[in-house]
Protein backbone atom coordinates (compact mmCIF):
# COMPACT_ATOMS: atom_id res chain seq x y z
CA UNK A 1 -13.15 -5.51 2.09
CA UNK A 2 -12.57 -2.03 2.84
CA UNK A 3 -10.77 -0.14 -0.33
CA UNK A 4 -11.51 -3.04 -2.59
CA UNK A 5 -11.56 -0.34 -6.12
CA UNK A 6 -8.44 0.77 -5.46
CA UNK A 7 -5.04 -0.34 -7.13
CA UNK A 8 -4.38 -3.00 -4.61
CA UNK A 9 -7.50 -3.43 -3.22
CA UNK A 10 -9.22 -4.32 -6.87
CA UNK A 11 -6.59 -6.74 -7.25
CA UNK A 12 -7.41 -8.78 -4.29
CA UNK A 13 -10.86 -8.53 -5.06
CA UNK A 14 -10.02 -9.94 -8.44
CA UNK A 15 -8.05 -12.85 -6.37
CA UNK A 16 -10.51 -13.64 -4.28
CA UNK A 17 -13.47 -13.60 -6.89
CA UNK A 18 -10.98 -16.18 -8.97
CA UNK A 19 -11.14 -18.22 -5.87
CA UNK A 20 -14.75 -18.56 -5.68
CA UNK A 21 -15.29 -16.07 -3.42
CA UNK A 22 -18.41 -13.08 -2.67
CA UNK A 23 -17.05 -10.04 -1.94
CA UNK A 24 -18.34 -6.52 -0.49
CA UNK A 25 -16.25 -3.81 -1.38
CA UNK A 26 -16.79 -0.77 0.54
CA UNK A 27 -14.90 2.59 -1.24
CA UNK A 28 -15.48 6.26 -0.92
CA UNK A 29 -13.71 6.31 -4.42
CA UNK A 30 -11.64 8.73 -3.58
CA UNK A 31 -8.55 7.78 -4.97
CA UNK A 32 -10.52 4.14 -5.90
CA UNK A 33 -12.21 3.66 -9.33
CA UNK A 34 -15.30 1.72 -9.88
CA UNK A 35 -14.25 0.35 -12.96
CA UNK A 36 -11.06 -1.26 -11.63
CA UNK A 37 -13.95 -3.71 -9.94
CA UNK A 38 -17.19 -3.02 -11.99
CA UNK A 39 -17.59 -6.23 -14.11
CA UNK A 40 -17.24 -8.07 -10.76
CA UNK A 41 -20.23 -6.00 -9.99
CA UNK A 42 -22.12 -6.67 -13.27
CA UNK A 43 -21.60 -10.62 -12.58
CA UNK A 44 -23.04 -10.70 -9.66
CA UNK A 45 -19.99 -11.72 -7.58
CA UNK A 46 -19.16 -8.15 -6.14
CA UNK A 47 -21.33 -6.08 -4.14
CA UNK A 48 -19.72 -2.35 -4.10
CA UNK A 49 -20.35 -0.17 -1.42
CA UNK A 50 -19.98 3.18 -1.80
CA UNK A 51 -19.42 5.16 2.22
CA UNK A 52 -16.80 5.95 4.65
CA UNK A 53 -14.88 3.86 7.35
CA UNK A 54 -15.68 6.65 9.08
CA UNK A 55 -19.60 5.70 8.96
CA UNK A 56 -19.25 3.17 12.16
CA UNK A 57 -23.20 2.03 11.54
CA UNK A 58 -22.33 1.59 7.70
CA UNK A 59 -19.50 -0.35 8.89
CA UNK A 60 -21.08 -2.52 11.59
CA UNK A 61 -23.97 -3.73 8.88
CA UNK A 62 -21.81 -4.90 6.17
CA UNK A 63 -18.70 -6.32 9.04
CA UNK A 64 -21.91 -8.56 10.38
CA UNK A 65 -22.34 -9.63 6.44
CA UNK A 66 -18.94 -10.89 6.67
CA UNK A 67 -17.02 -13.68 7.36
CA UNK A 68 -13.50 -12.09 7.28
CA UNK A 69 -12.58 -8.61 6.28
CA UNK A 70 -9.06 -6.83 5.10
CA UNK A 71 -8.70 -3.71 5.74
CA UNK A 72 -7.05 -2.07 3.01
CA UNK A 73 -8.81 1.81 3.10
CA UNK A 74 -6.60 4.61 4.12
CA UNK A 75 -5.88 8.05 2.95
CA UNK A 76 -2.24 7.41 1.09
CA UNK A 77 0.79 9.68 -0.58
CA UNK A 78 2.54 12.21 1.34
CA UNK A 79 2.11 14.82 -0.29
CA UNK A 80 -1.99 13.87 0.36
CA UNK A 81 -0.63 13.38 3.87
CA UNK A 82 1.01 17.73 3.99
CA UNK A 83 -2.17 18.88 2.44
CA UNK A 84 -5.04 17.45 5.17
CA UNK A 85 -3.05 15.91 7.73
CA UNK A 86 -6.69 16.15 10.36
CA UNK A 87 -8.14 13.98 7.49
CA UNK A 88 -5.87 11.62 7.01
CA UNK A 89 -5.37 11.25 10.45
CA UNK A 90 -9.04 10.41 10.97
CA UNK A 91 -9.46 8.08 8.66
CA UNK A 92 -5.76 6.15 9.46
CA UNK A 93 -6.92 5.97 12.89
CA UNK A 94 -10.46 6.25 13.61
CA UNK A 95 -11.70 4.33 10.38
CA UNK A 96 -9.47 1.35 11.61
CA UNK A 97 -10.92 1.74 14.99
CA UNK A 98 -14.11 1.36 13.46
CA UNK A 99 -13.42 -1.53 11.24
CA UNK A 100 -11.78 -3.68 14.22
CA UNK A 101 -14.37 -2.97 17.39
CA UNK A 102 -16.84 -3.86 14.69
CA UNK A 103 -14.59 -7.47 14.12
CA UNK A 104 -14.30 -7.95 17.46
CA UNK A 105 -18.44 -7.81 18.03
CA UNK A 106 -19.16 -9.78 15.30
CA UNK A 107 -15.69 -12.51 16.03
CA UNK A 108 -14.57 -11.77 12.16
CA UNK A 109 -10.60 -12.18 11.28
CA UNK A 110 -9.56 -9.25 9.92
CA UNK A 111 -6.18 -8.39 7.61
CA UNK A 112 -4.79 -4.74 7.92
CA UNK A 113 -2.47 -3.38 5.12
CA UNK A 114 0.40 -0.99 7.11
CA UNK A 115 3.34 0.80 5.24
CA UNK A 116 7.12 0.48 5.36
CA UNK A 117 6.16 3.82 6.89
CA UNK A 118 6.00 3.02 10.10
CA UNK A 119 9.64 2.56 10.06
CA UNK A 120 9.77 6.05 10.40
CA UNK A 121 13.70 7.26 9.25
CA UNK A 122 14.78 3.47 9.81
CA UNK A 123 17.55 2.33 12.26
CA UNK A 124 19.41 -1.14 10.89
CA UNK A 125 18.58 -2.16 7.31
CA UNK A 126 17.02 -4.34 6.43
CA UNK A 127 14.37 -3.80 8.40
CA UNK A 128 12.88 -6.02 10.45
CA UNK A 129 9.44 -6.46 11.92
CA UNK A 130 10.36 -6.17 15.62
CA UNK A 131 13.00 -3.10 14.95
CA UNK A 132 12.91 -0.45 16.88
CA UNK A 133 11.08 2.94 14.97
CA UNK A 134 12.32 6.23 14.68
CA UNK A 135 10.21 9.19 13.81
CA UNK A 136 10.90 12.78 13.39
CA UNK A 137 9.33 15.73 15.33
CA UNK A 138 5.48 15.59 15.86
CA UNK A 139 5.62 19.54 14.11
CA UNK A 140 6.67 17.69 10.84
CA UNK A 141 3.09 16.46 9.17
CA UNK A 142 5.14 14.32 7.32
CA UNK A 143 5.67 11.81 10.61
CA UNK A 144 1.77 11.51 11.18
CA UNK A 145 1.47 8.85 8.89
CA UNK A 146 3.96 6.74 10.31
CA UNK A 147 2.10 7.21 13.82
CA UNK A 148 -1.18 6.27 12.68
CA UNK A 149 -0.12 3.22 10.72
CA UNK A 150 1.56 2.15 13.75
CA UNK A 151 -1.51 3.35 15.90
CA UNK A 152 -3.29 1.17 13.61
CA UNK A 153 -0.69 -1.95 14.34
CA UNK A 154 -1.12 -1.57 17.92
CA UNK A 155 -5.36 -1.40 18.16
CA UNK A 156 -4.79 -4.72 15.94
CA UNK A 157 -2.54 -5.69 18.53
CA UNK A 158 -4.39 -5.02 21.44
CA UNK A 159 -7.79 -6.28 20.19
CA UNK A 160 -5.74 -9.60 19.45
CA UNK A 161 -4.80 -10.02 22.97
CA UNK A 162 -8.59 -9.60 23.69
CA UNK A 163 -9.00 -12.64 21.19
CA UNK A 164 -9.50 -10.51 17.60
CA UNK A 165 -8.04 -13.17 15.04
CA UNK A 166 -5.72 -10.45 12.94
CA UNK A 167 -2.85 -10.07 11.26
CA UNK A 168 -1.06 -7.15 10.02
CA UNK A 169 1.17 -6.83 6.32
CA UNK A 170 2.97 -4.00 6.01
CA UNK A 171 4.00 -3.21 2.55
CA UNK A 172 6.88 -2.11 1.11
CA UNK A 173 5.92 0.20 -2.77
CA UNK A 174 3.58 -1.83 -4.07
CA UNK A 175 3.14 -1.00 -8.00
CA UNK A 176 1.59 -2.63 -11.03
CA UNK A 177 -1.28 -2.43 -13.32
CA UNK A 178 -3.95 0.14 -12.16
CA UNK A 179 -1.64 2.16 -10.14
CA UNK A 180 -2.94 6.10 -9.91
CA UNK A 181 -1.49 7.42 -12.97
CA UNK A 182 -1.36 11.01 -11.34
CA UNK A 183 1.06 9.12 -9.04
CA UNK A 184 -0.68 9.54 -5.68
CA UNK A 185 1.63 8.16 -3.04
CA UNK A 186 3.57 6.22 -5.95
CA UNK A 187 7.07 7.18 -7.59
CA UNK A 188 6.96 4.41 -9.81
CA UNK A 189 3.17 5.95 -10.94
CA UNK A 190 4.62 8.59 -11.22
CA UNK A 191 7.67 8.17 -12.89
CA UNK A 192 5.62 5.82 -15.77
CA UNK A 193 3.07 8.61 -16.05
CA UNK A 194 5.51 11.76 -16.72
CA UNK A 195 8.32 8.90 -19.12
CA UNK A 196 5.19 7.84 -21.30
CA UNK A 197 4.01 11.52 -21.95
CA UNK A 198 7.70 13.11 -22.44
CA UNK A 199 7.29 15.19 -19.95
CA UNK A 200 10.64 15.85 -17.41
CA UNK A 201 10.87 12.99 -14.91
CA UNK A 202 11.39 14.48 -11.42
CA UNK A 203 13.68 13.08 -8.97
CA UNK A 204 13.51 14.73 -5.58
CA UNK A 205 16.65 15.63 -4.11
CA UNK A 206 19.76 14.18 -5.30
CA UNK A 207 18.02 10.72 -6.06
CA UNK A 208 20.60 9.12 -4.00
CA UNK A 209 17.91 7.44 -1.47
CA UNK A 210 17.02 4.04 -2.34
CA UNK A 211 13.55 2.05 -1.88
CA UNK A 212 12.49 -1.56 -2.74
CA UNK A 213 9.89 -2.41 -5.56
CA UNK A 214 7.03 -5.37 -4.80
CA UNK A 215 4.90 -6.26 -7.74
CA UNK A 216 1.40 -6.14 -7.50
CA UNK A 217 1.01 -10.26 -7.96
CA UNK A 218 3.16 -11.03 -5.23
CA UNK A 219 2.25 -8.01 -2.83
CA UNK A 220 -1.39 -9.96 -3.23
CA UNK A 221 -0.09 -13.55 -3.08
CA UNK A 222 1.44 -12.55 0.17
CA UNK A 223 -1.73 -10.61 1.29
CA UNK A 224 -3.60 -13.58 0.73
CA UNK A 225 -1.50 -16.35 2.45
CA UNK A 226 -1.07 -13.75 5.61
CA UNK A 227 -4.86 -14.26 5.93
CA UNK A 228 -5.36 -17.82 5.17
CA UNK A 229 -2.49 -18.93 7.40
CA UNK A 230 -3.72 -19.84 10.99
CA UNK A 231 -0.11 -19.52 13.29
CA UNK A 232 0.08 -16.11 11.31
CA UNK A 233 -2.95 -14.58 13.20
CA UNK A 234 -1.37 -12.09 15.96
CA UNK A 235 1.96 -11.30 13.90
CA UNK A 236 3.50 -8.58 11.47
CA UNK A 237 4.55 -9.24 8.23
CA UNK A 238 6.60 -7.30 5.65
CA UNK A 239 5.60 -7.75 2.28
CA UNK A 240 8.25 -6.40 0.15
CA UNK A 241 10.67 -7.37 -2.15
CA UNK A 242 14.21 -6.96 -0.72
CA UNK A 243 16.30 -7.51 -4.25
CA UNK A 244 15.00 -4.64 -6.10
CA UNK A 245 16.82 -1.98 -4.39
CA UNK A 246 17.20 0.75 -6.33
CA UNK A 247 17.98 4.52 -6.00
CA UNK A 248 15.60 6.56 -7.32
CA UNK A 249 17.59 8.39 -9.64
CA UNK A 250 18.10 4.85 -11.34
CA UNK A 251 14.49 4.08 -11.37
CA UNK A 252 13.82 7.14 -13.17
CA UNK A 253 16.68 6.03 -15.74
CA UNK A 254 15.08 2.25 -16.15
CA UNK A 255 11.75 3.56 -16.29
CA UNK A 256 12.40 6.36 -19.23
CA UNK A 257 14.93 3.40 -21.00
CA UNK A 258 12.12 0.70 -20.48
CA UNK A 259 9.31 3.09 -21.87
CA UNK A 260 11.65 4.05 -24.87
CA UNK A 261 10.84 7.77 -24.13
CA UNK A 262 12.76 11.31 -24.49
CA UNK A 263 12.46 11.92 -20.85
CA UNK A 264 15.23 13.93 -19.09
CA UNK A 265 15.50 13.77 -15.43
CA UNK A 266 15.41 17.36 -13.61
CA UNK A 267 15.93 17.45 -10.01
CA UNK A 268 13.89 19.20 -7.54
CA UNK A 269 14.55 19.95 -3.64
CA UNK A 270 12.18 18.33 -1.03
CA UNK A 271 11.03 22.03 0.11
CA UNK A 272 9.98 23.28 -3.60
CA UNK A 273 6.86 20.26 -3.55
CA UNK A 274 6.74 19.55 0.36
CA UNK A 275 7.46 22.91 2.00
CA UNK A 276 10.09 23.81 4.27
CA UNK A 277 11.02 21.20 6.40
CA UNK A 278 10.37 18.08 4.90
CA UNK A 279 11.99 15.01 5.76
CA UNK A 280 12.79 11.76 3.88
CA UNK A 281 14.04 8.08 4.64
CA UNK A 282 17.48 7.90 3.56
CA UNK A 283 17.55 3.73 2.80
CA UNK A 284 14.38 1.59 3.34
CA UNK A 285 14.78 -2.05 2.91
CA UNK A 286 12.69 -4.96 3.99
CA UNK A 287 13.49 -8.07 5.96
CA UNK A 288 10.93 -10.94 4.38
CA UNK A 289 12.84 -13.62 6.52
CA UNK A 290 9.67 -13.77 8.27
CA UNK A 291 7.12 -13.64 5.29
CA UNK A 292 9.30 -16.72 3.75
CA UNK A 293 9.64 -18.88 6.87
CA UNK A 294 6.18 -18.59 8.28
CA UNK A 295 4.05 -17.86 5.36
CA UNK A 296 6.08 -19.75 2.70
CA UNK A 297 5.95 -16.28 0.57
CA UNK A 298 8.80 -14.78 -1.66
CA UNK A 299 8.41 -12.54 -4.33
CA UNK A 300 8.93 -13.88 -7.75
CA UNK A 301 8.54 -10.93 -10.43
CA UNK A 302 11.88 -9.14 -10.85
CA UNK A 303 11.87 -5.50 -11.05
CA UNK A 304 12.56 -5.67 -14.92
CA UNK A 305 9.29 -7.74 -15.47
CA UNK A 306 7.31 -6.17 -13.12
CA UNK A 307 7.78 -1.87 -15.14
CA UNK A 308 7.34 -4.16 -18.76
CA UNK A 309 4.11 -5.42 -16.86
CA UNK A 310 3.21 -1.84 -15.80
CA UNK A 311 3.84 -0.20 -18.92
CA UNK A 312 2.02 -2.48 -21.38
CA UNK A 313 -0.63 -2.27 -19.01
CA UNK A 314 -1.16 1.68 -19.61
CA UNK A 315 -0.93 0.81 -23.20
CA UNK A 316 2.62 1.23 -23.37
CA UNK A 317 4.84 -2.04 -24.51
CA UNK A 318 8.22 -1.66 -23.89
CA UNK A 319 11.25 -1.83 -26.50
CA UNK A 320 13.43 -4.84 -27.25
C-alpha cells in the first residue's frame, strides 16, 4: 500500500490487518505519521517503508512482494497544491505511473484513490461518474490537481485495456479520526482544530458553497469492497456520502455547537489565503447510484455521528 500512515491510508491498513492480512506500507511521511500504523509494525503484521513513489526501483521491489496494491499516496490540500504545484504534479502523475507499469509487470490488481476533484467546477449535480468535467484555465494552479487525478484515472484506464486488473474510487471529503489537525486539504480538520482551541473559525468566502461529508468507516468499507469485487475491476466509483450536504458556513456552526466551544466565525476572501485568482466549486455532490448497485456500498454514519466520532477522538467529547 502506498500512503498506508496517513489518515486514510492507516485506516485501511488497520482494516486489512483485522482481516488477517500482511501489509507493506510505503510513506515518505510527509503529511503521514508513523504512529497512526506503528503497533502494526511492532506486531509483526506491518512492514513500513519509508521512500518515494517517485523511487521506480523502490517501487518495483516491494510491487513484486505484493499480491495487490492501493494506491493511496499523493500530495493533497490546495493550498499544498498553490505552493509547489511542479511537486505535486510529479508525484500525482509520475508516482502513479510508477506504481501501475510496475502492476502491470508483475500482473498485481491495483486500487487508486481519485478526488471529487476531478470534477473540476462540476456541470449537473449530483455528479456522476461518466459526467462530463469542467476545469478552469491551465494559468490557475488551482486546476492542476484536477488534471492529474484524472491523468491518473486515465493511465488506470489505459493499462486496464492492456489487461491491468484496476479500479478507481474517487472520494468525496473523507474525515474522521486521525485527520491532519493543521487541516491539510481538510475543512472539517480544520474547522475541529481552530473550534477546540477557541480560536476564530474561518469560512472562505461567503460560506454559501456546499460539499458532502463521508466518514472515515464507510469511505474504507467502500475502498475495500471496490477491490474485492471482481465485475468492479475496469470501473469508477464515487465514494461519498450524498445526504450530508452542507454549506460550509453551517459546518462551521455544527462543528463549534458540537465541540461546545466560543468560536466565532470570521470570513475571509479566496485571494487573502490563495492569491489572486483563485477559483472554487460552487456545489459538489456525489452520485453513489453506482457504488450501491454494483458494490452493494452505502454510507451508514450520519454527519452528526461521524464530528461526535471526530471530536472525542482528538480528546474532545461533545456536549449533550
Amino acid at each position: 500500500m502506498t500512503g498506508g500512515a496517513g489518515f486514510i491510508g492507516s485506516h485501511l491498513v488497520d482494516r486489512l490487518v483485522e482481516h488477517g492480512d500482511a501489509v507493506i506500507a510505503l510513506d515518505d511521511f510527509s503529511t503521514g505519521r508513523r504512529d497512526n500504523i506503528g503497533r502494526h509494525a511492532d506486531s509483526g503484521k506491518v512492514r513500513i517503508v519509508e521512500g518515494t513513489i517517485l523511487d521506480d526501483a523502490l517501487v518495483e521491489t516491494l510491487v513484486g512482494d505484493c499480491d495487490r496494491v492501493f494506491h493511496l499516496a499523493a500530495a493533497v490540500g490546495v493550498a499544498h497544491i498553490i505552493a509547489n504545484p511542479l511537486g505535486s504534479l510529479q508525484v500525482n502523475s509520475r508516482g502513479t505511473e510508477n506504481i501501475l507499469a510496475a502492476c502491470a509487470r508483475h500482473e498485481r490488481k491495483v486500487l487508486i484513490s481519485s478526488s471529487s476533484e476531478v470534477y473540476g467546477r462540476g456541470g449537473r449535480v449530483p455528479m456522476h461518474e461518466d459526467d462530463d468535467r469542467i476545469l478552469g484555465s491551465t494559468v490557475i494552479q488551482r486546476w492542476s490537481y484536477a488534471t492529474a487525478k484524472a491523468l491518473d484515472e486515465h493511465l488506470l484506464l489505459a493499462h486496464a485495456a492492456h489487461g491491468l486488473r484496476g479500479v478507481i474510487v474517487r472520494y468525496f471529503n473523507i474525515y474522521g479520526p486521525r485527520m491532519d489537525p493543521k487541516g491539510y486539504g481538510s475543512v472539517m480538520a480544520t474547522f475541529v482544530r481552530q473550534a477546540l482551541a477557541g480560536d476564530p473559525v474561518t469560512v472562505y468566502g461567503d460560506g454559501l458553497q456546499s460539499r458532502c461529508f463521508t466518514y472515515i468507516d464507510d469511505c474504507i468499507d467502500g475502498t475495500v469492497l471496490a477491490m474485492e469485487t471482481q465485475p468492479a475491476e475496469g470501473q469508477v466509483f464515487n465514494i461519498g456520502d450524498a445526504t450530508t450536504e452542507m454549506t460550509i458556513a453551517d459546518l462551521a456552526r455544527k462543528v463549534i455547537e458540537a465541540s461546545g466551544s466560543s468560536s466565532t466565525i470570521v470570513h475571509e476572501s479566496y485571494e487573502q489565503h490563495f492569491g489572486a485568482g483563485f477559483e472554487d466549486t460552487r456545489r459538489r455532490v456525489p452520485s453513489a447510484a453506482r457504488a450501491a448497485e454494483r458494490l452493494g456500498w452505502t454510507a451508514h454514519v450520519g454527519l452528526d455521528e461521524g464530528i461526535r466520532r471526530t471530536l472525542e477522538s482528538w480528546g474532545q467529547t461533545a456536549p449533550d
